[in-house]
Protein backbone atom coordinates (compact mmCIF):
# COMPACT_ATOMS: atom_id res chain seq x y z
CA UNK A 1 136.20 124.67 224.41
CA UNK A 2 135.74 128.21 224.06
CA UNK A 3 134.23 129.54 220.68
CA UNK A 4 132.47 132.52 219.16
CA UNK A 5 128.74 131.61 219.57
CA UNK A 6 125.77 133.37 217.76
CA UNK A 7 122.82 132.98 220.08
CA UNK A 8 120.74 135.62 217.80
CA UNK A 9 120.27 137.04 214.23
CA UNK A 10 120.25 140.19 215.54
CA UNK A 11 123.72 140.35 217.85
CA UNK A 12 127.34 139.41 216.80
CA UNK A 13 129.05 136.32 218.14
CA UNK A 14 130.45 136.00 222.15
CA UNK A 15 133.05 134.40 222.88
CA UNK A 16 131.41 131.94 225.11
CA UNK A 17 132.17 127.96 226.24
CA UNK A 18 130.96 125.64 223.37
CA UNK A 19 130.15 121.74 223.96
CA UNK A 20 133.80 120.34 222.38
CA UNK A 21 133.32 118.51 219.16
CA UNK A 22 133.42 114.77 217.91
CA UNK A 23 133.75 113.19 214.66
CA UNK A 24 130.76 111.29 213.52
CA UNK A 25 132.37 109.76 210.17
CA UNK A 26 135.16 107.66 208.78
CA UNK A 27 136.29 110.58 206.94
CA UNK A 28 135.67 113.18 210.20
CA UNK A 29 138.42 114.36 212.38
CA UNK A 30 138.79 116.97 214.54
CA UNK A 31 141.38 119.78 213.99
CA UNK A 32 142.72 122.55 216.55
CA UNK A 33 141.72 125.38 214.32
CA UNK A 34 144.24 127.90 213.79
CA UNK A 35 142.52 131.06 211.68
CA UNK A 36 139.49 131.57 210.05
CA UNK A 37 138.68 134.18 207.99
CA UNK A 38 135.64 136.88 208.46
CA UNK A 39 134.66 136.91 205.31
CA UNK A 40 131.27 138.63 204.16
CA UNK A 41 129.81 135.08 203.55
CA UNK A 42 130.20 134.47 207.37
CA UNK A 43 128.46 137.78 208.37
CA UNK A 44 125.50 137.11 206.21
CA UNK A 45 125.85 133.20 207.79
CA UNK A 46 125.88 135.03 211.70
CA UNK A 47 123.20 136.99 210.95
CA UNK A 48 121.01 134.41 209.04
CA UNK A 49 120.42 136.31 205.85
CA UNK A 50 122.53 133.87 203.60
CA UNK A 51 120.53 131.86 200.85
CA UNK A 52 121.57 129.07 202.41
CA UNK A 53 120.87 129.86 206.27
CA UNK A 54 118.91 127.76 208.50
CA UNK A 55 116.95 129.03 211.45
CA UNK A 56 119.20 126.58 214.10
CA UNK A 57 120.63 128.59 216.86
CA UNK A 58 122.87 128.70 218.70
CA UNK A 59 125.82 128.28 215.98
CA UNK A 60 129.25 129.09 215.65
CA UNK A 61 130.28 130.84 212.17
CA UNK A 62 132.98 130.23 209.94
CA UNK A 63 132.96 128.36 206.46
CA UNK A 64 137.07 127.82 206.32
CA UNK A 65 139.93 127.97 208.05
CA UNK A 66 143.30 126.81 208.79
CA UNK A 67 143.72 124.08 211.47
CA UNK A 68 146.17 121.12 212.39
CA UNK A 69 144.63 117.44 212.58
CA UNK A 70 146.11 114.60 215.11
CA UNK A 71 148.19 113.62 212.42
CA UNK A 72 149.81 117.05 212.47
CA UNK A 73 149.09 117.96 208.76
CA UNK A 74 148.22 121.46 208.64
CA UNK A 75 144.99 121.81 206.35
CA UNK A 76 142.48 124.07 204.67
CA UNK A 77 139.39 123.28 204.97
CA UNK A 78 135.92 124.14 203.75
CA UNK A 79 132.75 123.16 205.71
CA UNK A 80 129.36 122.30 205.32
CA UNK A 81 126.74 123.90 206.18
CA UNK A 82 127.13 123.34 209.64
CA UNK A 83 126.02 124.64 213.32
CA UNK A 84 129.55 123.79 214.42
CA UNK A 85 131.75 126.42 212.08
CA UNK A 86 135.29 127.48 212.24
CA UNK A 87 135.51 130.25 214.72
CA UNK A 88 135.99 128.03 217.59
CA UNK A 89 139.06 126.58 219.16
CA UNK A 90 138.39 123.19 217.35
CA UNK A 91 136.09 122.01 214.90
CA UNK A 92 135.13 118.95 213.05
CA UNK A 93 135.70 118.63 209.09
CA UNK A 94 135.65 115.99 206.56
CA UNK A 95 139.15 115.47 205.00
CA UNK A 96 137.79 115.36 201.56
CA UNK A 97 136.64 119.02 201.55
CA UNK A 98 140.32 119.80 202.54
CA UNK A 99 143.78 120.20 201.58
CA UNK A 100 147.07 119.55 202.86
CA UNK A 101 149.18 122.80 202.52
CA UNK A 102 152.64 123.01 201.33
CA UNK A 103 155.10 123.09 203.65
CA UNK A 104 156.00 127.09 204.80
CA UNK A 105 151.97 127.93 204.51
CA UNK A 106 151.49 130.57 206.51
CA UNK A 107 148.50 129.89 208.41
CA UNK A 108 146.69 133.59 207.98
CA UNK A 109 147.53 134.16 205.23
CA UNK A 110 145.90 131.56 203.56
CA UNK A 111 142.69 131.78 205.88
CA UNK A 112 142.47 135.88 204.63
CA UNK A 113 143.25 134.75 201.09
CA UNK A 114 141.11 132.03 200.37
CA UNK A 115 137.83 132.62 200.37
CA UNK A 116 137.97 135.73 198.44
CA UNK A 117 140.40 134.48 195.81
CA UNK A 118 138.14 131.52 194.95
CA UNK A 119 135.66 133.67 193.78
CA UNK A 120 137.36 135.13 190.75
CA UNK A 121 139.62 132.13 190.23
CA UNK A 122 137.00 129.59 190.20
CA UNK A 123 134.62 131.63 188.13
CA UNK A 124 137.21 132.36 185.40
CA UNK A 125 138.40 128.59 185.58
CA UNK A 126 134.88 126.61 186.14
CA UNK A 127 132.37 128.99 184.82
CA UNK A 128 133.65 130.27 181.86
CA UNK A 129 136.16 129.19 179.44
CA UNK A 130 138.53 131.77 179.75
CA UNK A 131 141.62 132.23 177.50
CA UNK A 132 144.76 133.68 178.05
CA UNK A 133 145.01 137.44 176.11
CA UNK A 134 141.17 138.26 177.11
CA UNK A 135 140.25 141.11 178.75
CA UNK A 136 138.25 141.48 182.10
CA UNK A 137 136.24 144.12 183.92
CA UNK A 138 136.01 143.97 187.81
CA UNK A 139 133.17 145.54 189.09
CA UNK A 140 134.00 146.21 193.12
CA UNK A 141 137.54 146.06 192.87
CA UNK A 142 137.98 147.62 195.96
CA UNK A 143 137.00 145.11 198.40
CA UNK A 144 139.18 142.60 199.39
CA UNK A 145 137.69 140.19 196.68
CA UNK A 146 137.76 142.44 193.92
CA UNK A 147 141.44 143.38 194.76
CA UNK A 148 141.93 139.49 194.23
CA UNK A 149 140.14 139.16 191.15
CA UNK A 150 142.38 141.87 189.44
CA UNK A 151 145.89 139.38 190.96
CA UNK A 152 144.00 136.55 189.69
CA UNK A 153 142.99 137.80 186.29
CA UNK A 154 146.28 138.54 186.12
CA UNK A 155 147.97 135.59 186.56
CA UNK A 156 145.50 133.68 184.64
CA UNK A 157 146.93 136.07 181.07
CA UNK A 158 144.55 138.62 180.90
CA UNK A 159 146.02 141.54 178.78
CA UNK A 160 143.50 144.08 180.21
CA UNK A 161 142.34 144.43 183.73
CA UNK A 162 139.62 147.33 184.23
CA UNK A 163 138.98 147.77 187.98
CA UNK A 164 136.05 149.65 189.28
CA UNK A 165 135.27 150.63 192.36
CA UNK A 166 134.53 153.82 194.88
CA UNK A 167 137.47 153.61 196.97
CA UNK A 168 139.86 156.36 195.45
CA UNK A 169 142.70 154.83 197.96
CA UNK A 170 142.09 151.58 196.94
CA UNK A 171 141.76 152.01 193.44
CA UNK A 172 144.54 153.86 193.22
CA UNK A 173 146.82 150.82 194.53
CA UNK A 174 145.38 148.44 191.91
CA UNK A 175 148.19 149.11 188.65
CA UNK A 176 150.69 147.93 190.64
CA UNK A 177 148.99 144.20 191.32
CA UNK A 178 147.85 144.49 187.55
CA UNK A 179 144.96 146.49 186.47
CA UNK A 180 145.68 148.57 183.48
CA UNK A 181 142.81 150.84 183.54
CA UNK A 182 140.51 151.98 186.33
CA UNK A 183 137.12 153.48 186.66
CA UNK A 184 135.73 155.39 189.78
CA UNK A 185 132.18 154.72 190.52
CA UNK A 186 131.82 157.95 192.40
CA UNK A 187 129.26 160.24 190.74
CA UNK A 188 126.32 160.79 188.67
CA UNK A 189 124.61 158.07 186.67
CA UNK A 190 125.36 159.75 183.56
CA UNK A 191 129.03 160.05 184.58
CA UNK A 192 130.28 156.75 185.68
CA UNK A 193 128.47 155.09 182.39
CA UNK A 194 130.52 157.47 180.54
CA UNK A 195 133.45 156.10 181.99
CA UNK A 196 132.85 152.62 182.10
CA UNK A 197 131.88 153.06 178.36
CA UNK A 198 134.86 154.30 177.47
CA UNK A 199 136.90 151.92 179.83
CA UNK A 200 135.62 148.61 179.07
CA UNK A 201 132.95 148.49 176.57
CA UNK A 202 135.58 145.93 174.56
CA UNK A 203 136.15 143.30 177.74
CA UNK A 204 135.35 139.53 177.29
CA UNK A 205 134.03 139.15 180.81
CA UNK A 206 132.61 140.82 184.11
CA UNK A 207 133.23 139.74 187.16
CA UNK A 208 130.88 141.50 189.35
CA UNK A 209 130.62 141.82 193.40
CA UNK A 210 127.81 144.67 193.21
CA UNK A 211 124.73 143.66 191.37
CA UNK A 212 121.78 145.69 191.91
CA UNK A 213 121.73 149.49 190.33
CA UNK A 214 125.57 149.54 189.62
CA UNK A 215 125.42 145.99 187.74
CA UNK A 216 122.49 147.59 185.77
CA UNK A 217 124.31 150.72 184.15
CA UNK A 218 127.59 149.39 183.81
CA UNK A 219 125.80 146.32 181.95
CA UNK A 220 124.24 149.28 179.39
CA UNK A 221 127.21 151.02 179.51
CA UNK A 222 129.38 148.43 178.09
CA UNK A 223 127.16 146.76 175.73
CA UNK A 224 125.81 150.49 173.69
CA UNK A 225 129.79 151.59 173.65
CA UNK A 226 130.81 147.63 172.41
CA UNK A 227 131.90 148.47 168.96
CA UNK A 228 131.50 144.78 168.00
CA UNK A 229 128.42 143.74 169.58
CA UNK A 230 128.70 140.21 168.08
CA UNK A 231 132.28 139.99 170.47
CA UNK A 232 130.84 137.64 173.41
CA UNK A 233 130.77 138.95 176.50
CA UNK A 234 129.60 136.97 179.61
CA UNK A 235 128.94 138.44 183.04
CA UNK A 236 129.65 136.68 185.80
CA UNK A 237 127.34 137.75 188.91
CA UNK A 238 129.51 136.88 192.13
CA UNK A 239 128.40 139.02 194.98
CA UNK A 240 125.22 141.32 195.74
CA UNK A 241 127.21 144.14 198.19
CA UNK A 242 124.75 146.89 196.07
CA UNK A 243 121.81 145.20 196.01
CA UNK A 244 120.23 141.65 195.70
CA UNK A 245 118.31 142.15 192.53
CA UNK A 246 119.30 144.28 189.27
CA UNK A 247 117.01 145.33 186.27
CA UNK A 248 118.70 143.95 183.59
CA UNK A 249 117.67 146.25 180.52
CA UNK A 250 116.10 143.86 177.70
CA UNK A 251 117.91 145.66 175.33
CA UNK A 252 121.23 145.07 176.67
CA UNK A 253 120.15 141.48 176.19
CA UNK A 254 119.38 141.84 172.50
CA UNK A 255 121.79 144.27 171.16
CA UNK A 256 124.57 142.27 172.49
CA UNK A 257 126.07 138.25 172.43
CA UNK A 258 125.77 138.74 176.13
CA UNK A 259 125.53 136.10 178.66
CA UNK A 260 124.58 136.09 182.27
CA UNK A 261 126.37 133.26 184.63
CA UNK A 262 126.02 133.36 187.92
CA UNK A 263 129.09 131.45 190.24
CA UNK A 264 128.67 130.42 193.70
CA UNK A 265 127.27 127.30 195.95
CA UNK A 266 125.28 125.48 193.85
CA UNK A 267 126.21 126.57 190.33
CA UNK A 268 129.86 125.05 191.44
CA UNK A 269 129.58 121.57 192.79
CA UNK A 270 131.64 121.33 196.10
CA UNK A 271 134.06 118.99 193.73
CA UNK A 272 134.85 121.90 191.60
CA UNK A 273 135.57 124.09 194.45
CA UNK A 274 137.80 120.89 195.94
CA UNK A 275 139.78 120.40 192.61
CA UNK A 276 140.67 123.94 192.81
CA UNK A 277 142.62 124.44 196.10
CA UNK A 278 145.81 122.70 195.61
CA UNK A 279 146.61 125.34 192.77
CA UNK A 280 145.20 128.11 194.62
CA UNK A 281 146.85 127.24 197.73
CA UNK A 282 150.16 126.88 196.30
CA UNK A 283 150.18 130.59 194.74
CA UNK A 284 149.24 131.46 198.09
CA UNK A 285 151.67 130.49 199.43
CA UNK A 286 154.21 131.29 197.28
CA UNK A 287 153.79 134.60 197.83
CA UNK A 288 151.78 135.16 194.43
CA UNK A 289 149.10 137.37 195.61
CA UNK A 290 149.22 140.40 197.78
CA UNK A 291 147.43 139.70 200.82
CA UNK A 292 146.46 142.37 203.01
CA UNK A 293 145.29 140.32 206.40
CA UNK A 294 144.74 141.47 210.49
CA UNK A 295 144.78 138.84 212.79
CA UNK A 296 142.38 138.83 215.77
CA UNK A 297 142.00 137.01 218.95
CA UNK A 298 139.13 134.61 218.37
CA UNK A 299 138.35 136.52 222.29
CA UNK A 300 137.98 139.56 220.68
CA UNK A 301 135.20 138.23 218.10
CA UNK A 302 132.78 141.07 218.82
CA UNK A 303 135.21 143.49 218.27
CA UNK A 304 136.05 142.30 215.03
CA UNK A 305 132.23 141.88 214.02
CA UNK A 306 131.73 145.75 214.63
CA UNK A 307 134.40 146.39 212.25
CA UNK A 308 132.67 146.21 209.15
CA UNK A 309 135.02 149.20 207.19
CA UNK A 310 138.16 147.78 207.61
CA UNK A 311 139.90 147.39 204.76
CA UNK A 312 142.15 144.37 205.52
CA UNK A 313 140.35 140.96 205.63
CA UNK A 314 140.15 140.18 209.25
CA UNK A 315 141.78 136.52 210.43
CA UNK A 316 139.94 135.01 214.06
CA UNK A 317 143.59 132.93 215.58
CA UNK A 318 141.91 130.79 217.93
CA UNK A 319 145.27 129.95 219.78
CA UNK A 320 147.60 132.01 221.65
């Protein structure tokens, strides 16, 4: 079968001839794969800089997908860690880390939507007890995962959605899929803690994609302008984009009922992430979210790993 093959860290994937797949459990089968998403957790697994990377070459990427099993369900799936990932023309996955789709699903859609919308709706349903009427602040709202965490907040009651971001395009689009307020991250220190301060020092939760320097003065920001610094407020680190460490200020710590969670592998068992789809999957494909998605040959793999500024979440179609 033909599949995109990483043969080193340091290159993108070729589209290249791939031993074809087998199950090796009762619970295996093998699926003609239909789209998989290029999500940011699948460049970081190509190049081996993931937490969770191994040093076995060669591999083929892709953590989901879309694919259609020989009983001609169409599922999503989520795999293991695995050598053998979804950015081939078939793969192997275990039908208890997927999900039958609803009938109409369409197949990109759901394989650009995904991944980035279980980020924010599994940390606001397993990682925190959120409540309908509290208030949220997205830090990185312009990538295609923070654009789904303000849809997702949304939908899940928030009354205010504060998106932040750098993208003046971007952020400019976000009041129609339902932030109330947002907050450029263009400029001096001094400036966009002004801003946040004044934006969202009263939210109930972060959900952040940045971390490092950004995390670290929109965390101060928030907590000295909090006029009730007893009002909880838990930050939910999600993504690293701006760095993979952040001085946390001790006083932000003590001045404040803050809490730091962190939601990902590990800190949400694979079951939570499973129990989750069905929902997710069916506001999917309902049409609930605005999905901005490009499909891409799965031949043209190396094109779409050198484009790493496009603003639309980039779908590999394996078949014609």
């Amino acid at each position: 079968m033909k599949a995109a093959v990483v043969s080193s860290f340091g290159a993108p994937p070729r589209y290249e001839d791939f031993p074809d797949p087998a199950p090796a459990g009762d619970d295996e089968i093998v699926v003609t794969v239909l789209a998989a998403g290029l999500h940011p957790r699948v460049r970081s697994q190509a190049s081996g800089s993931h937490y969770t990377s191994t040093s076995e070459l060669p591999l083929v990427p892709g953590i989901d997908g879309v694919g259609r099993g020989p009983d001609g369900l169409l599922r999503y799936f989520i795999l293991p860690d695995t050598t053998l990932g979804a950015m081939a023309e078939q793969t192997v996955i275990d039908t208890r880390r997927s999900v039958v789709l609803p009938s109409g699903s369409d197949p990109v859609a759901v394989a650009a939507a995904m991944n980035p919308a279980m980020s924010s709706w599994v940390a606001l349903r397993q990682r925190v007890q959120f409540r309908a009427g509290q208030s949220v602040l997205v830090l990185g709202a312009t990538g295609n995962a923070g654009q789904m965490a303000v849809q997702i907040a949304k939908l899940l009651g928030a009354d205010r959605i504060v998106a932040a971001g750098r993208n003046a395009g971007r952020l400019a689009r976000l009041p129609a899929v339902g932030a109330t307020d947002t907050v450029s991250l263009d400029g001096t220190t001094e400036a966009v803690a002004r801003r946040l301060g004044q934006a969202a020092s009263d939210v109930d939760a972060v959900l952040d994609y940045l971390w490092g320097e950004p995390a670290a003065v929109a965390m101060m920001a928030v907590v000295t302008d909090r006029a009730d610094r007893g009002q909880p407020l838990t930050w939910i680190e999600i993504g690293s984009i701006a760095g993979p460490a952040a001085q946390v200020p001790a006083a932000a710590l003590r001045a404040a009922r803050l809490t730091i969670v962190g939601s990902g592998q590990g800190s949400v068992s694979a079951q939570e992430y499973l129990a989750e789809l069905p929902a997710l999957a069916q506001e999917i494909t309902a049409g609930t979210f605005d999905v901005d998605a490009r499909a891409m040959p799965l031949a043209d793999a190396e094109k779409a790993w050198a484009a790493t500024d496009a603003a639309q979440r980039i779908v590999l179609t394996p078949q014609p």
